[in-house]
PDB file of N, CA and C in Angstrom:
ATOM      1  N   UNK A   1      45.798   1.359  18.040  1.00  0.00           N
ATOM      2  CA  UNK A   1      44.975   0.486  17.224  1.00  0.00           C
ATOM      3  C   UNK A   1      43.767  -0.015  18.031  1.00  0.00           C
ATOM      4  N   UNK A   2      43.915  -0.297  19.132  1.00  0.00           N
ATOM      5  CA  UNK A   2      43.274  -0.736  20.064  1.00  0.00           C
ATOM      6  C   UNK A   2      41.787   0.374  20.706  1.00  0.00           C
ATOM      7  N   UNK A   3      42.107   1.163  20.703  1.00  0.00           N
ATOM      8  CA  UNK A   3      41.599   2.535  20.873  1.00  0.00           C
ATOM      9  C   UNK A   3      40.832   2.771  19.774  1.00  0.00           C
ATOM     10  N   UNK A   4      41.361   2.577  18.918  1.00  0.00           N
ATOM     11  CA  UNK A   4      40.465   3.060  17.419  1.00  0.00           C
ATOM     12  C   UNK A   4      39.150   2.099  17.054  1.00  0.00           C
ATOM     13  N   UNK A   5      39.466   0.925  17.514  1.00  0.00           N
ATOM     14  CA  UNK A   5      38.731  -0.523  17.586  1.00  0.00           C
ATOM     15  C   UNK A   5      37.463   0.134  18.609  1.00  0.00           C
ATOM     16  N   UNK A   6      37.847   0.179  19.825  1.00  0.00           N
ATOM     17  CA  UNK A   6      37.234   0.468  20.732  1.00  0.00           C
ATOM     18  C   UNK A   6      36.143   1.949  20.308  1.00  0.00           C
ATOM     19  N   UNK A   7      36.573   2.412  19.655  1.00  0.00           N
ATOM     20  CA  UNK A   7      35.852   3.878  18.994  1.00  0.00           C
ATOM     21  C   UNK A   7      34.946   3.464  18.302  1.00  0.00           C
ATOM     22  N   UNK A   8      35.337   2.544  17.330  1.00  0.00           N
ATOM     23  CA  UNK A   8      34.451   2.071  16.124  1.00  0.00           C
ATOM     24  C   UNK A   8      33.354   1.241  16.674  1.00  0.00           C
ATOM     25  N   UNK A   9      33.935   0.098  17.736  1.00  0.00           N
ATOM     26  CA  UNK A   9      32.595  -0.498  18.502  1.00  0.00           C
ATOM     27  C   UNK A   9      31.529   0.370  19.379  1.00  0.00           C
ATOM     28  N   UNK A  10      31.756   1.552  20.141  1.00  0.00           N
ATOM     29  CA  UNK A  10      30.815   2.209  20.557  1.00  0.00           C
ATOM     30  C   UNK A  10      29.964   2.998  19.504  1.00  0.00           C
ATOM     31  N   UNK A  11      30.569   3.325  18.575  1.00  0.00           N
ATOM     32  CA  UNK A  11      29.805   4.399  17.245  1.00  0.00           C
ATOM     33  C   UNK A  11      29.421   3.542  16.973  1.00  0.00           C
ATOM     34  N   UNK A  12      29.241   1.956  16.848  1.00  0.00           N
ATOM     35  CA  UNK A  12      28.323   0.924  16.197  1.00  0.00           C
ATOM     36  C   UNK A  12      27.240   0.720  17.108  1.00  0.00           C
ATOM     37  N   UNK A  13      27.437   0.607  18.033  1.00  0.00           N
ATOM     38  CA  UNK A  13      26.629   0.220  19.415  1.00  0.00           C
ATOM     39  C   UNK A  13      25.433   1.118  19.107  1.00  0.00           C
ATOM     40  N   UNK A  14      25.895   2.335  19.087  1.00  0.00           N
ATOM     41  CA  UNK A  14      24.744   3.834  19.258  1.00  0.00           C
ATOM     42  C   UNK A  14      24.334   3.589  17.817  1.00  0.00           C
ATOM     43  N   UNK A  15      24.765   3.462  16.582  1.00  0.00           N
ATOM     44  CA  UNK A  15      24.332   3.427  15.900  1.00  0.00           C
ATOM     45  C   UNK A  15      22.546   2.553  15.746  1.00  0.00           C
ATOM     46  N   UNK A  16      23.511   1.153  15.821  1.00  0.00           N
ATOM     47  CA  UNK A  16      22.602   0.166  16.598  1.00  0.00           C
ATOM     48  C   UNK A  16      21.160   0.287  17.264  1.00  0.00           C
ATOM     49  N   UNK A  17      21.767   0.672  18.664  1.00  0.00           N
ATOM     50  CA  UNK A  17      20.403   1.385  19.236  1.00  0.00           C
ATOM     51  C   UNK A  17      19.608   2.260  18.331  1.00  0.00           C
ATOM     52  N   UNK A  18      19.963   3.562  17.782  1.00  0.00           N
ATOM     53  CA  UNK A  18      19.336   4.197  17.243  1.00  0.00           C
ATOM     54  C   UNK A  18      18.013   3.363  16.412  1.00  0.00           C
ATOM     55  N   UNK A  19      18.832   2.655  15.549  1.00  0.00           N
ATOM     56  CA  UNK A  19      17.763   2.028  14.416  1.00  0.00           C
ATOM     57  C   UNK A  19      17.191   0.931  15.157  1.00  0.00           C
ATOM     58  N   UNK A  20      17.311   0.653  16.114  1.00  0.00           N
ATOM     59  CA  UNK A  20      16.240   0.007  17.090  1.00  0.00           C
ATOM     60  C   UNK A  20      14.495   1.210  17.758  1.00  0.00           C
ATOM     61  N   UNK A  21      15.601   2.099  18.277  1.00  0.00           N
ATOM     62  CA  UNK A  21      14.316   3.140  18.540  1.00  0.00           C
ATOM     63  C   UNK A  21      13.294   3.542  16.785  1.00  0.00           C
ATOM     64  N   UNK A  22      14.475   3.713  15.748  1.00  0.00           N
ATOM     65  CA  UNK A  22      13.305   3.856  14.897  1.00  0.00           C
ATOM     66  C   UNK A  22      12.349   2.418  14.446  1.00  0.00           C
ATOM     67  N   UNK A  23      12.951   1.615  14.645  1.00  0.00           N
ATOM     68  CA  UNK A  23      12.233   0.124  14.165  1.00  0.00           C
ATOM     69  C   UNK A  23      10.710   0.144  15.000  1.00  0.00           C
ATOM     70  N   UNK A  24      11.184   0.545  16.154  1.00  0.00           N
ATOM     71  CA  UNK A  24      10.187   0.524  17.021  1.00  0.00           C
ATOM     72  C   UNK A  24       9.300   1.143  16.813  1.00  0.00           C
ATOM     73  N   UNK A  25       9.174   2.728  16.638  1.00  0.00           N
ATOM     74  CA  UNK A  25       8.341   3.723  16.249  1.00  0.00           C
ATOM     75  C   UNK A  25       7.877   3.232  14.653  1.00  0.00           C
ATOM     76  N   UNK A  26       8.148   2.817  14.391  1.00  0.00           N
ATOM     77  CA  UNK A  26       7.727   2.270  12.926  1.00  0.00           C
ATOM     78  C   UNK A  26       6.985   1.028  12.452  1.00  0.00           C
ATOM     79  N   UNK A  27       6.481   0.344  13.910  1.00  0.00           N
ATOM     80  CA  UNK A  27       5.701  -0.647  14.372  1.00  0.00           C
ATOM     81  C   UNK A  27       4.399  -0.543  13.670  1.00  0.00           C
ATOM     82  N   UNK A  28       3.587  -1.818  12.679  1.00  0.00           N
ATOM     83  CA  UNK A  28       2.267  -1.271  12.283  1.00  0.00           C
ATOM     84  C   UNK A  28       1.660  -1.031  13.184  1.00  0.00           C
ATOM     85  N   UNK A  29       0.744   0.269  13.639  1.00  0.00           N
ATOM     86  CA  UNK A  29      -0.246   0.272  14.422  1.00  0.00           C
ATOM     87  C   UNK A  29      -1.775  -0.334  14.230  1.00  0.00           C
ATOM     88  N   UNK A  30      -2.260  -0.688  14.998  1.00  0.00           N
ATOM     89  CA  UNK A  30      -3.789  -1.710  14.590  1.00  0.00           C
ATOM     90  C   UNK A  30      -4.953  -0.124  14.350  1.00  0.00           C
ATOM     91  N   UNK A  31      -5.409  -0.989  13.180  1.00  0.00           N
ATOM     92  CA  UNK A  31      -6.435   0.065  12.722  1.00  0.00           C
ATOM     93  C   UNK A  31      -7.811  -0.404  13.250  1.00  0.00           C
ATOM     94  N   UNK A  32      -8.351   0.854  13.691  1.00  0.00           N
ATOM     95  CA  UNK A  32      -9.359   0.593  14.432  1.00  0.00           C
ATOM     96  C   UNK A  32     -10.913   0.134  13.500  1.00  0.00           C
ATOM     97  N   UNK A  33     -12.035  -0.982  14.065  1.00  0.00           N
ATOM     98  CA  UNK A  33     -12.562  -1.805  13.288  1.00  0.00           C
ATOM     99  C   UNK A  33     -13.685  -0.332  12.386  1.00  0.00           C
ATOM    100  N   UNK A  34     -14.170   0.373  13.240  1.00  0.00           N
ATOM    101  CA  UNK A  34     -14.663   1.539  12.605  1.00  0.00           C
ATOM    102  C   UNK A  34     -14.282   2.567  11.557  1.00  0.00           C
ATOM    103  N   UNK A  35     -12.700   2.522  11.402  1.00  0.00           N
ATOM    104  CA  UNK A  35     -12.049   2.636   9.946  1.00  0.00           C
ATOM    105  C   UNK A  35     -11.584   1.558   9.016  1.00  0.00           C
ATOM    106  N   UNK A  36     -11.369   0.438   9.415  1.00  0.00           N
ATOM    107  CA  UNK A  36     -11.532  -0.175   8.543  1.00  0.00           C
ATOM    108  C   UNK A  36     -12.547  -0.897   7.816  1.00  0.00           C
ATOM    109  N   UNK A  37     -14.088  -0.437   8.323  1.00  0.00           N
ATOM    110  CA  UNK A  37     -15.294  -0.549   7.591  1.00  0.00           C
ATOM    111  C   UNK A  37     -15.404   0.335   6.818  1.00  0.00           C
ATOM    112  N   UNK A  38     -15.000   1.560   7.716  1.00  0.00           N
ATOM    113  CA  UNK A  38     -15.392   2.821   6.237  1.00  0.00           C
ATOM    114  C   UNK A  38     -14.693   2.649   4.612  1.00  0.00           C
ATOM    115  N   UNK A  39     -13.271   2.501   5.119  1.00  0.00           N
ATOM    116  CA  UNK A  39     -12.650   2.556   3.805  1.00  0.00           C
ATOM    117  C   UNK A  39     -13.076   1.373   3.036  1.00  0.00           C
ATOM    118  N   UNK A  40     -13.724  -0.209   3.689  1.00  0.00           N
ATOM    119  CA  UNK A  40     -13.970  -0.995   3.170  1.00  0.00           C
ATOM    120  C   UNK A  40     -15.042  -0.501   2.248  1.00  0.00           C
ATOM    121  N   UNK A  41     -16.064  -0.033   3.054  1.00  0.00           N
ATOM    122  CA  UNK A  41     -17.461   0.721   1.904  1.00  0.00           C
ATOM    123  C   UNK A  41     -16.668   1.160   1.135  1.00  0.00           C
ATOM    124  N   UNK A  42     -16.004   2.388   1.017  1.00  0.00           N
ATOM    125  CA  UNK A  42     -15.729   3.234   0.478  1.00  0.00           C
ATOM    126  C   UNK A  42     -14.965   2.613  -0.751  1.00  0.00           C
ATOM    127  N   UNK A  43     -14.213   1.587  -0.618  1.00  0.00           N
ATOM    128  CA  UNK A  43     -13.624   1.107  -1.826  1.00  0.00           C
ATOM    129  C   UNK A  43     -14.516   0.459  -2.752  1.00  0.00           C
ATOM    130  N   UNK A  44     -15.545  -0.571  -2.022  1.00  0.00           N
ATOM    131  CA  UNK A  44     -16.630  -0.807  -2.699  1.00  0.00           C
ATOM    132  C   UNK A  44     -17.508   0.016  -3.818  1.00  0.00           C
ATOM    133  N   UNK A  45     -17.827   1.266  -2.904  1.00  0.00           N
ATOM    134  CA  UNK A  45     -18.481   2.121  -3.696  1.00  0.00           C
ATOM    135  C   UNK A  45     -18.142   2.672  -4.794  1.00  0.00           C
ATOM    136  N   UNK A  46     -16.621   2.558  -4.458  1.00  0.00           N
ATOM    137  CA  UNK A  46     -15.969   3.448  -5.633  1.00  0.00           C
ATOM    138  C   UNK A  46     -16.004   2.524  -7.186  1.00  0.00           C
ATOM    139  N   UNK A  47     -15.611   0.834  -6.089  1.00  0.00           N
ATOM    140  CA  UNK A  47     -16.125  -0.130  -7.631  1.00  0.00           C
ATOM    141  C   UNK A  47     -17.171   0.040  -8.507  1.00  0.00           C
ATOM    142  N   UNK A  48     -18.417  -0.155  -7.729  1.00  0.00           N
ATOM    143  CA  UNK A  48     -19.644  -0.310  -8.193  1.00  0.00           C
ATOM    144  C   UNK A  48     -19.988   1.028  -8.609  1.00  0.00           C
ATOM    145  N   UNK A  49     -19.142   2.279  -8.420  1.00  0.00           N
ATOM    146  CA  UNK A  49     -20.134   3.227  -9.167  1.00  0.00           C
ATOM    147  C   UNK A  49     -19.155   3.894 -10.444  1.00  0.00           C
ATOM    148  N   UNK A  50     -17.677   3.638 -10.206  1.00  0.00           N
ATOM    149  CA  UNK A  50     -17.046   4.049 -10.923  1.00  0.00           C
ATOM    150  C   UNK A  50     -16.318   3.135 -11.864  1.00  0.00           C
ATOM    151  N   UNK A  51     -15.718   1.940 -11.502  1.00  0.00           N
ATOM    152  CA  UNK A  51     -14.841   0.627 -11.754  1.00  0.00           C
ATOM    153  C   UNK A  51     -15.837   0.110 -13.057  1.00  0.00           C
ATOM    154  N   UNK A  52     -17.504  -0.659 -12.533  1.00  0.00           N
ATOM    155  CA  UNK A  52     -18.212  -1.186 -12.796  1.00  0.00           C
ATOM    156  C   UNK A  52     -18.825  -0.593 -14.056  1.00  0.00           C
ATOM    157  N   UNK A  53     -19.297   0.558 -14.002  1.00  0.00           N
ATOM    158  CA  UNK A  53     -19.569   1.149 -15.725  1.00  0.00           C
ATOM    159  C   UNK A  53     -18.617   1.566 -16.429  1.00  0.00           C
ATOM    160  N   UNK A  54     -17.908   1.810 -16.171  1.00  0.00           N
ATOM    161  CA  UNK A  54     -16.282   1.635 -17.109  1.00  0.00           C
ATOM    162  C   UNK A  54     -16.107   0.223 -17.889  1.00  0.00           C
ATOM    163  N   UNK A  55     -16.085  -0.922 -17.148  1.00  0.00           N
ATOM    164  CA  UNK A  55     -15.908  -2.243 -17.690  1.00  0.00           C
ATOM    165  C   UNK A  55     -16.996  -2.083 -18.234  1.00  0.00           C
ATOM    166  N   UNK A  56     -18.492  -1.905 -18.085  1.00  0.00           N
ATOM    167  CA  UNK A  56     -19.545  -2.216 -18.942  1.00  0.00           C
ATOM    168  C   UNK A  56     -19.344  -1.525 -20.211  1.00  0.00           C
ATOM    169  N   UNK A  57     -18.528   0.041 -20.194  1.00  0.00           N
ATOM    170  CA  UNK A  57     -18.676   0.832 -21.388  1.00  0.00           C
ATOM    171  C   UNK A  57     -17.695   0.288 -22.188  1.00  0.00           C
ATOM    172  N   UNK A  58     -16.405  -0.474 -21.877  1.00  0.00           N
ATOM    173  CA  UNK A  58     -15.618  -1.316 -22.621  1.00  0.00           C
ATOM    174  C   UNK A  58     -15.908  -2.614 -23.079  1.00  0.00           C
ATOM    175  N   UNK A  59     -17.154  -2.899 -22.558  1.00  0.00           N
ATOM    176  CA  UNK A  59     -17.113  -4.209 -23.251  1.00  0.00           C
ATOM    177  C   UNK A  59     -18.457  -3.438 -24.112  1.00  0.00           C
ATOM    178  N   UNK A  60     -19.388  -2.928 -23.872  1.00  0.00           N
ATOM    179  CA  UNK A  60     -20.490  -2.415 -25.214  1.00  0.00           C
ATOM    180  C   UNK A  60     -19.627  -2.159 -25.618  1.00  0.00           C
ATOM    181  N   UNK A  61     -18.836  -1.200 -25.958  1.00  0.00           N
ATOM    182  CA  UNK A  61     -18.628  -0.446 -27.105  1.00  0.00           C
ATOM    183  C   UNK A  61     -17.517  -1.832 -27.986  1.00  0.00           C
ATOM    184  N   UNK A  62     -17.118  -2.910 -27.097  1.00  0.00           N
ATOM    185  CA  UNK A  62     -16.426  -4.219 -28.003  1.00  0.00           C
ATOM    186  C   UNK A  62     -17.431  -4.704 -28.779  1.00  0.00           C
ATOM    187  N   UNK A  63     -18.878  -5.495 -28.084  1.00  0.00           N
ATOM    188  CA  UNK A  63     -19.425  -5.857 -29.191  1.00  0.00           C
ATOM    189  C   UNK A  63     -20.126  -4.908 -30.116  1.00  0.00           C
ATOM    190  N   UNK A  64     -20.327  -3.220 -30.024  1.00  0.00           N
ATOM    191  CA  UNK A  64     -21.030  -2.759 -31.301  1.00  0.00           C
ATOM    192  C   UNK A  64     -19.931  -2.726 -32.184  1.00  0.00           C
ATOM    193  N   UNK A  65     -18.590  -2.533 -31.752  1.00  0.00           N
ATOM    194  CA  UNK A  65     -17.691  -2.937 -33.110  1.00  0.00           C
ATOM    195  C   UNK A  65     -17.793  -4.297 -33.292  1.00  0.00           C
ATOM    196  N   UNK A  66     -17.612  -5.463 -32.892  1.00  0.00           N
ATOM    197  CA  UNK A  66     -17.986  -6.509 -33.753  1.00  0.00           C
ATOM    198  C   UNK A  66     -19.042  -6.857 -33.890  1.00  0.00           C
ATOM    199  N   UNK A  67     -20.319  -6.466 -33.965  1.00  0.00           N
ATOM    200  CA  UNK A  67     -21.371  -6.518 -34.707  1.00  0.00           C
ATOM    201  C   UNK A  67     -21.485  -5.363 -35.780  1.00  0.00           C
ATOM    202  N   UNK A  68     -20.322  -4.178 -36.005  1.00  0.00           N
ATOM    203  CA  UNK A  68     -20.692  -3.630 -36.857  1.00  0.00           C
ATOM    204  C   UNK A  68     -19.890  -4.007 -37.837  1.00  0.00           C
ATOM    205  N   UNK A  69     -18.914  -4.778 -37.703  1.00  0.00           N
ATOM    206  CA  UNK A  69     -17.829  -5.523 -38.718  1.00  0.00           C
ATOM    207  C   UNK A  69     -18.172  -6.691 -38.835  1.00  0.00           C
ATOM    208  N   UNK A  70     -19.457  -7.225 -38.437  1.00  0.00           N
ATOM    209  CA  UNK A  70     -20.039  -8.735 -38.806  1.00  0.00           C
ATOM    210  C   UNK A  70     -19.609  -9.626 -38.754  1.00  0.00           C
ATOM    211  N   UNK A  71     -18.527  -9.698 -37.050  1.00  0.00           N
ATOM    212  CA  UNK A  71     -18.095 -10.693 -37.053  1.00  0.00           C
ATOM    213  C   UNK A  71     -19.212 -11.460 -36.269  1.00  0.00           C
TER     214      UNK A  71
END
């Protein structure tokens, strides 16, 4: 019984460790300030050229229906 105990605590131990080494490797790494400007533009741009006339074409096309139903 004693033995079996003793089995189960080392297969926990290693277990243990293991998901320590992956915790570790799985650390956020710092993003460097020259990519995180780009993607900053880049999300921007994508607002203002794609995001931004979308909302404009949903809201014209709201009021020519309610100005064409006179509300």
């Amino acid at each position: 019984m004693q033995i079996d105990l003793m089995k189960r605590v080392i297969e926990l131990e290693q277990r243990i460790m293991n998901l320590e080494k992956k915790l570790e490797e799985k650390q956020p790494r710092k993003i460097p300030p020259i990519r995180l400007l780009g993607e900053a533009l880049a999300s921007l741009l994508f607002g203002i050229c794609i995001i931004g006339p979308l909302i404009t074409g949903v809201c014209a096309l709201v009021v020519l229906l309610m100005s064409y139903m006179n509300l």
